[in-house]
Protein backbone atom coordinates (compact mmCIF):
# COMPACT_ATOMS: atom_id res chain seq x y z
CA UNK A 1 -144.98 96.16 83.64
CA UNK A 2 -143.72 94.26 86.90
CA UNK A 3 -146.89 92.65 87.86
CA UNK A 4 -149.20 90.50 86.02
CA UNK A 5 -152.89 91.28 86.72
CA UNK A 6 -155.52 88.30 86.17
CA UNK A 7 -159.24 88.38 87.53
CA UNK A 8 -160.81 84.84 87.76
CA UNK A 9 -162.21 85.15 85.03
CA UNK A 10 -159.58 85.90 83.02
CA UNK A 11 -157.87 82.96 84.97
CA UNK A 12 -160.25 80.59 84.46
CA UNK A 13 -160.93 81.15 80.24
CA UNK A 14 -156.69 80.79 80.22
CA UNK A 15 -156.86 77.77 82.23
CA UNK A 16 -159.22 76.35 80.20
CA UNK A 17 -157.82 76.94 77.17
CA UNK A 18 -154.83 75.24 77.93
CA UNK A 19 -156.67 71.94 79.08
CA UNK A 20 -158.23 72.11 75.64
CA UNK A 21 -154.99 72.62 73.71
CA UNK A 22 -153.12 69.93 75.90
CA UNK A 23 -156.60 68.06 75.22
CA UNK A 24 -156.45 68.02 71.44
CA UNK A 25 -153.23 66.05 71.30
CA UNK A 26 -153.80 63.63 74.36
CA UNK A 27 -156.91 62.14 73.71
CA UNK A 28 -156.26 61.47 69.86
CA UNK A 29 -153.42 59.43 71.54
CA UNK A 30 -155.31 57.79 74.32
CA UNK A 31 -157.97 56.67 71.40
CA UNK A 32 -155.57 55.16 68.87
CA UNK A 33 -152.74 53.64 71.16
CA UNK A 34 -156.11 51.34 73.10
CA UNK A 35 -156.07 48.19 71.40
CA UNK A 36 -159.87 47.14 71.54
CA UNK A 37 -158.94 43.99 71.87
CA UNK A 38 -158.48 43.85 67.71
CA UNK A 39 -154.72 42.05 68.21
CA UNK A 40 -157.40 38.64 69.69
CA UNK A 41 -157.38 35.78 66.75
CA UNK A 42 -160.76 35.29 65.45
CA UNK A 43 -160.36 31.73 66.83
CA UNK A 44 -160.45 32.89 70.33
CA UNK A 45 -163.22 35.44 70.41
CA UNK A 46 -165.84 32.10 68.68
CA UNK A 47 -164.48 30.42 71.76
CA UNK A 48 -165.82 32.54 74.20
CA UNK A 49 -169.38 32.90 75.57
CA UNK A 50 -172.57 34.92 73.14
CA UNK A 51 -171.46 37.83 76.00
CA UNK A 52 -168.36 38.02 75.81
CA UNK A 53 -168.51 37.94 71.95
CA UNK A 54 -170.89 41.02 72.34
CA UNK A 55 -168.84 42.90 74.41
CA UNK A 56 -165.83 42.77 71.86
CA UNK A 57 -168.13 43.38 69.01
CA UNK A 58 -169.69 46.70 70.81
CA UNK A 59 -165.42 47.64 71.10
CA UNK A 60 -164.61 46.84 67.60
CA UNK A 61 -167.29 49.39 66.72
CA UNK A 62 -166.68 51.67 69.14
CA UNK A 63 -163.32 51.64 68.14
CA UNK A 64 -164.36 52.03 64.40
CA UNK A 65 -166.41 55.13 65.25
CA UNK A 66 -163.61 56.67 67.56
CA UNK A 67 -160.77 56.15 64.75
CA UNK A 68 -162.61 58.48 62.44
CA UNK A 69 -163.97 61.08 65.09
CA UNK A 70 -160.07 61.57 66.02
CA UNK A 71 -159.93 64.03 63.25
CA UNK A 72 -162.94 66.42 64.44
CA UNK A 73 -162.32 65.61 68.46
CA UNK A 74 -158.99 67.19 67.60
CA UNK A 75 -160.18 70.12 65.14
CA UNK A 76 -162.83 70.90 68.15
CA UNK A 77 -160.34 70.60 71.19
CA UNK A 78 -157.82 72.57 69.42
CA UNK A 79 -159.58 75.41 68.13
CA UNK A 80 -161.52 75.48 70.98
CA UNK A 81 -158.46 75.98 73.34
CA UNK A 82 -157.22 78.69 71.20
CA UNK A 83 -160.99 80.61 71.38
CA UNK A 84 -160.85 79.94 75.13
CA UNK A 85 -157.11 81.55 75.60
CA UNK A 86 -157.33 84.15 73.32
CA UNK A 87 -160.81 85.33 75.11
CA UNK A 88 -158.54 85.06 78.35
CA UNK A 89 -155.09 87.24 77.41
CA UNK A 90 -157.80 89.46 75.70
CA UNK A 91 -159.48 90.39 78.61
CA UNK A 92 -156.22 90.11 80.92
CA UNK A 93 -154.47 92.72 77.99
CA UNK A 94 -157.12 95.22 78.32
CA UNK A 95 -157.11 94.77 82.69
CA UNK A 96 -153.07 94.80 82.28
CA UNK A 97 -153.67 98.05 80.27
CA UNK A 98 -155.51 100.01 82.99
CA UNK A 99 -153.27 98.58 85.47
CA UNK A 100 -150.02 99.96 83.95
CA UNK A 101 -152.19 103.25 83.17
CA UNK A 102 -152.95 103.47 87.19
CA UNK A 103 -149.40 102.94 87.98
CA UNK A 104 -148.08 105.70 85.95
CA UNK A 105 -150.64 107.58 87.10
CA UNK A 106 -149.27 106.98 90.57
CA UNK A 107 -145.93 107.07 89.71
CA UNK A 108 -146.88 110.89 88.28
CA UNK A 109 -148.61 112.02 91.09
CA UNK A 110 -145.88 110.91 93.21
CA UNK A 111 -143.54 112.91 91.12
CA UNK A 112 -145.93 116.05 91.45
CA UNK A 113 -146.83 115.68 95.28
CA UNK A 114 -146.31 118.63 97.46
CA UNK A 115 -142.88 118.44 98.65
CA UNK A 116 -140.94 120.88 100.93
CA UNK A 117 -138.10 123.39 99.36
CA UNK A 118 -134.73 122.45 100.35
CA UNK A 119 -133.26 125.47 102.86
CA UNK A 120 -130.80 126.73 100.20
CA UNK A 121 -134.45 126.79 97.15
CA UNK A 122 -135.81 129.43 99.94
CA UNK A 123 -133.30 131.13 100.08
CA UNK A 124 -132.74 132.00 96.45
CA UNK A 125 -136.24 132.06 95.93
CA UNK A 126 -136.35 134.60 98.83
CA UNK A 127 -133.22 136.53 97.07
CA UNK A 128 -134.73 136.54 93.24
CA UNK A 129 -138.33 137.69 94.71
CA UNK A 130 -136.06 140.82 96.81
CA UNK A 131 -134.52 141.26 93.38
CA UNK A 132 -137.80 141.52 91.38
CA UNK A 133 -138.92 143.89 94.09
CA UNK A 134 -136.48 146.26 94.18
CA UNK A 135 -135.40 146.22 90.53
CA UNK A 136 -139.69 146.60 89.26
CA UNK A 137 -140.47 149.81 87.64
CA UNK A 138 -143.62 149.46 88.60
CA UNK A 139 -142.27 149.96 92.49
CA UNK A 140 -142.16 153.92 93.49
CA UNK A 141 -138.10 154.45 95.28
CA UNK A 142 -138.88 157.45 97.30
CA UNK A 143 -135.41 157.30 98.74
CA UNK A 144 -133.48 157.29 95.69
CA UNK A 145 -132.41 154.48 93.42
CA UNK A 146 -132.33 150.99 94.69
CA UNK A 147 -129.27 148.84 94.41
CA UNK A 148 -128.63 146.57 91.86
CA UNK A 149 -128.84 143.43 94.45
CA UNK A 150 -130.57 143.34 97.76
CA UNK A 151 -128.07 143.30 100.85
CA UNK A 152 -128.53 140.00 102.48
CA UNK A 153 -129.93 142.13 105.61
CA UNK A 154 -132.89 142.75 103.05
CA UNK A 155 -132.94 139.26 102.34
CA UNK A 156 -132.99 138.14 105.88
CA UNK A 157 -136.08 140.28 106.95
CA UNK A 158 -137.92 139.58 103.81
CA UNK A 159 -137.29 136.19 105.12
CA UNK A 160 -138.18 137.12 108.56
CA UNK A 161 -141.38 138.32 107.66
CA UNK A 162 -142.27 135.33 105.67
CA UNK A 163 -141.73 132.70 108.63
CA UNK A 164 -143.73 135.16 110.75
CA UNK A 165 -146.73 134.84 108.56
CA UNK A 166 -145.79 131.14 107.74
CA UNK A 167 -146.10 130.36 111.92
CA UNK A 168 -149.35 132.69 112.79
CA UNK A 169 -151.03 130.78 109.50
CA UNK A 170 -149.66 127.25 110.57
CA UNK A 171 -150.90 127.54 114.00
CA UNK A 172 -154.33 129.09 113.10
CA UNK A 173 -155.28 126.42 110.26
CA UNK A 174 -153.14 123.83 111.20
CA UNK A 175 -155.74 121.86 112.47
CA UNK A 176 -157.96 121.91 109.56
CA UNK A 177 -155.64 121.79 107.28
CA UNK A 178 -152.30 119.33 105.71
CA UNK A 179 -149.50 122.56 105.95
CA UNK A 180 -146.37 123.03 103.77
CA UNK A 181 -144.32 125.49 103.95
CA UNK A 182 -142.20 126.74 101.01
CA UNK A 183 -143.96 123.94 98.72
CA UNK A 184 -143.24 122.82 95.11
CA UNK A 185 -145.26 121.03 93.06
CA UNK A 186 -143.61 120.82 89.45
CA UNK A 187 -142.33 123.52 88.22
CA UNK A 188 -143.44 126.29 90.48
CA UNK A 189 -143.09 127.23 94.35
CA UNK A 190 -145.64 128.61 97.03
CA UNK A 191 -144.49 130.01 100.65
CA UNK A 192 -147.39 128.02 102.17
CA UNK A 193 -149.50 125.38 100.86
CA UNK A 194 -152.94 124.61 102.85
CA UNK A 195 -153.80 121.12 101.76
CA UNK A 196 -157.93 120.64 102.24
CA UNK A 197 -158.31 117.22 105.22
CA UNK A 198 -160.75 114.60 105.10
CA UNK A 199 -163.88 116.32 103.82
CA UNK A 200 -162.44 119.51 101.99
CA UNK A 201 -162.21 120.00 98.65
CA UNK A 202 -160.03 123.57 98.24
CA UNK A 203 -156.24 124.03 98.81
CA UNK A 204 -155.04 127.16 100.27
CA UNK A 205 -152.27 128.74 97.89
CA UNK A 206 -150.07 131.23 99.53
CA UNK A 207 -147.55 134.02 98.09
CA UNK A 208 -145.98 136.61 100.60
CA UNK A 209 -144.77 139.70 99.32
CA UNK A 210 -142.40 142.28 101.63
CA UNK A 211 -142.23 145.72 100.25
CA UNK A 212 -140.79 148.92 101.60
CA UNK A 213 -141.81 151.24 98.89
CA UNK A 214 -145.30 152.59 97.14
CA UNK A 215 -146.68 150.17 94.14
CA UNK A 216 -148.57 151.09 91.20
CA UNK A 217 -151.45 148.61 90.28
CA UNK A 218 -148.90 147.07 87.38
CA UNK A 219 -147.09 145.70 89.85
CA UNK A 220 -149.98 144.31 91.68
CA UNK A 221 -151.18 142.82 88.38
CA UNK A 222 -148.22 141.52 87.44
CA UNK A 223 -147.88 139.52 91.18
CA UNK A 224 -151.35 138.58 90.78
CA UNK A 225 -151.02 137.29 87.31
CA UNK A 226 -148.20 135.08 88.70
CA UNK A 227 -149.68 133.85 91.04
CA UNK A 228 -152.83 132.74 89.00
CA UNK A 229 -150.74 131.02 86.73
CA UNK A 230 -149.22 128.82 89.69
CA UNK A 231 -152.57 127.99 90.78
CA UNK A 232 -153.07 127.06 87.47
CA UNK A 233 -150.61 124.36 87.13
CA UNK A 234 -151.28 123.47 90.92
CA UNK A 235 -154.54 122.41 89.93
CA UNK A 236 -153.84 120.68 87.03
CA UNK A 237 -151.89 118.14 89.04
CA UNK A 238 -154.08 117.80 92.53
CA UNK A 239 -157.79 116.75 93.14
CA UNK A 240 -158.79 119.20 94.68
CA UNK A 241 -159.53 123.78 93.73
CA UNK A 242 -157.43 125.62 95.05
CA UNK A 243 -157.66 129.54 96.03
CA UNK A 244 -154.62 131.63 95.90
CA UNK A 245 -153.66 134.65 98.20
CA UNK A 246 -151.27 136.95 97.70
CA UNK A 247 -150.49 138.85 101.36
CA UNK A 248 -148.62 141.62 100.83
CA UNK A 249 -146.81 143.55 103.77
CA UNK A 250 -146.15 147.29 104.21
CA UNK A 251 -145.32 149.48 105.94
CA UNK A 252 -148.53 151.62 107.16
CA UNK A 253 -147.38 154.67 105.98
CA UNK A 254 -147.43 152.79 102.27
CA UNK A 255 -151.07 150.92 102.88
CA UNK A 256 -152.52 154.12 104.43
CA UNK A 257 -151.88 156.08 101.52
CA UNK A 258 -153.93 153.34 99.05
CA UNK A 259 -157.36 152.48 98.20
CA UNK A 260 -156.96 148.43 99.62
CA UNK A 261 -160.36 147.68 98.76
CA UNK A 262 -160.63 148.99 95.18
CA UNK A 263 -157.02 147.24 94.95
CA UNK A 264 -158.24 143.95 95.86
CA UNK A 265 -161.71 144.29 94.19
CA UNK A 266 -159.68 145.24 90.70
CA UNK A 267 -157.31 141.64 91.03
CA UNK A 268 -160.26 139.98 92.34
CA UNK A 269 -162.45 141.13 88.88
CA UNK A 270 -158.90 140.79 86.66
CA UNK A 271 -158.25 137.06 87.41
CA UNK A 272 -161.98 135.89 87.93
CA UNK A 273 -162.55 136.78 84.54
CA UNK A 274 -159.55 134.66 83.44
CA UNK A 275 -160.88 131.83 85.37
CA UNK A 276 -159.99 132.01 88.90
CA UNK A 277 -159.73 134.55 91.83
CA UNK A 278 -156.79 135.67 92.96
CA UNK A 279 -157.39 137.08 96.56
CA UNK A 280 -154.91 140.11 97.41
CA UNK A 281 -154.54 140.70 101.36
CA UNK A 282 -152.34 143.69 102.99
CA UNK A 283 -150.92 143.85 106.22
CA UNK A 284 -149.35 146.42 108.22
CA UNK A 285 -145.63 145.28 108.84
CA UNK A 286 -145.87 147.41 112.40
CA UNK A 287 -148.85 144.97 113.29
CA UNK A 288 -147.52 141.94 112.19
CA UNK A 289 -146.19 140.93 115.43
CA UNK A 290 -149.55 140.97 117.34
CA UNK A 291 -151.68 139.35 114.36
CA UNK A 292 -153.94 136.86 116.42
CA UNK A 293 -156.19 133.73 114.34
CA UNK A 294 -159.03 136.13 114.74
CA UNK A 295 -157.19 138.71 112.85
CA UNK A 296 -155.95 135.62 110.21
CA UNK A 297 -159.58 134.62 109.87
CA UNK A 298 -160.62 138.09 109.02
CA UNK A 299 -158.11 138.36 106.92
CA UNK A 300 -158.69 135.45 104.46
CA UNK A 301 -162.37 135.89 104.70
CA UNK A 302 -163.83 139.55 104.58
CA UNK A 303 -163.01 142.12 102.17
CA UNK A 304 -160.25 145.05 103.55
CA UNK A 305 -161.23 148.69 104.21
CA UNK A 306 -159.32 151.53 102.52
């Protein structure tokens, strides 16, 4: 707690409080330590004029009556400063409370922002996704067996490919909107985050997936399964949806030999049913390099042909 939070209200009922407390003890001694002229010899009030002998009667009284209120003025000054402070730390307890609650709330969300890998995070997350690629026996090695871990050549065009898409996406929604490339946000990573501008309401959740051999649909499940899990969390900890894609690139000779659309319509049923759509785009890795924002619009909009 390192800042005390008072409305006026809360300000004044303290205030007030106090005045009554500090109240309760000075006026019982303002009241007894005044004289009332009682110390003046009965010789010297007869002396005086009918008035003046008036006046110090009406004081005498007065005093009388005053002596034994001092009892109650104090009872009612005192309890009523306690009722009037404890009103006022009541209500500033309950404003403190949903102050503190807002700044760990902040403090949270500052700890879960979107924040940027650090260049050595990309590349090992780069280097365990090549691993899970060419290790999956859900991947079909044509070729023969792949090696136990990717050459950093692999590595370094999986990476390629991945700031290729990263740039043609940046510059085509840029404008609309907040981009992060190679974002965390907790515990798990996207290659691109599309944060929704003033007036938007859905993040853009990216996961890029390089692959130079044939896939069964496990393995498609299993990225897209990921991948709604991520989302999951993501959302959890922002404001706003969020819609994950998965872009995968292939060679064409790979893509050409696949349904795409009964693919993408099987993930897209799979993870809608477990709450949110997962949306699976291919792209040939022979077109990549003359992908336009038309052909980026398309692509995150329309369903793909076989």
């Amino acid at each position: 707690m390192d800042k005390l939070q008072f409305d006026d209200y809360d300000k004044f009922l303290v205030s007030l409080g106090v005045v009554l407390l500090v109240s309760s003890v000075a006026v019982p001694w303002l009241i007894l330590r005044e004289p009332f002229d009682l110390t003046i010899p009965q010789e010297e009030i007869t002396n005086l004029s009918p008035m003046a002998q008036t006046l110090i009667s009406q004081r005498h009284q007065l005093a009388y009556y005053l002596v034994h209120a001092v009892p109650s003025i104090f009872g009612v000054l005192l309890i009523s400063g306690f009722v009037s402070v404890g009103f006022g730390l009541r209500g500033w307890r309950n404003r403190q409370r949903l102050f503190d609650t807002k700044t760990n709330l902040e403090v949270k969300k500052l700890s879960l922002e979107v924040t940027a890998m650090t260049p050595a995070e990309v590349i090992d997350k780069a280097t365990n996704e090549v691993i899970e690629i060419e290790e999956s026996d859900l991947l079909i090695d044509e070729e023969g067996p792949a090696p136990e871990l990717p050459s950093e050549s692999r590595t370094k065009e999986y990476l390629a490919i991945e700031r290729k898409l990263l740039t043609i996406i940046k510059e085509c929604l840029g404008n609309q909107y907040k981009a992060t490339e190679y974002a965390r946000l907790g515990p798990v990573q996207f290659d691109l985050v599309l944060e929704a501008g003033i007036g938007g309401d859905t993040d853009l959740l990216f996961e890029f997936k390089s692959i130079q051999k044939g896939f069964k649909f496990g393995w498609l499940r299993e990225v897209a399964l990921k991948t709604l899990y991520m989302s999951e969390v993501y959302e959890d900890h922002s404001i706003n949806r969020s819609s994950p894609y998965v872009v995968i690139v292939a060679p064409s000779r790979i893509l050409e030999s696949k349904s795409l659309e009964e693919l993408t319509e099987r993930i897209t049923e799979l993870t809608t049913n477990l709450g949110r759509a997962v949306q699976v785009r291919f792209l040939k890795e022979e077109e990549l390099q003359e992908l336009t924002c038309q052909d980026i619009s398309l692509l995150l909009s329309q369903r793909q042909a076989a």
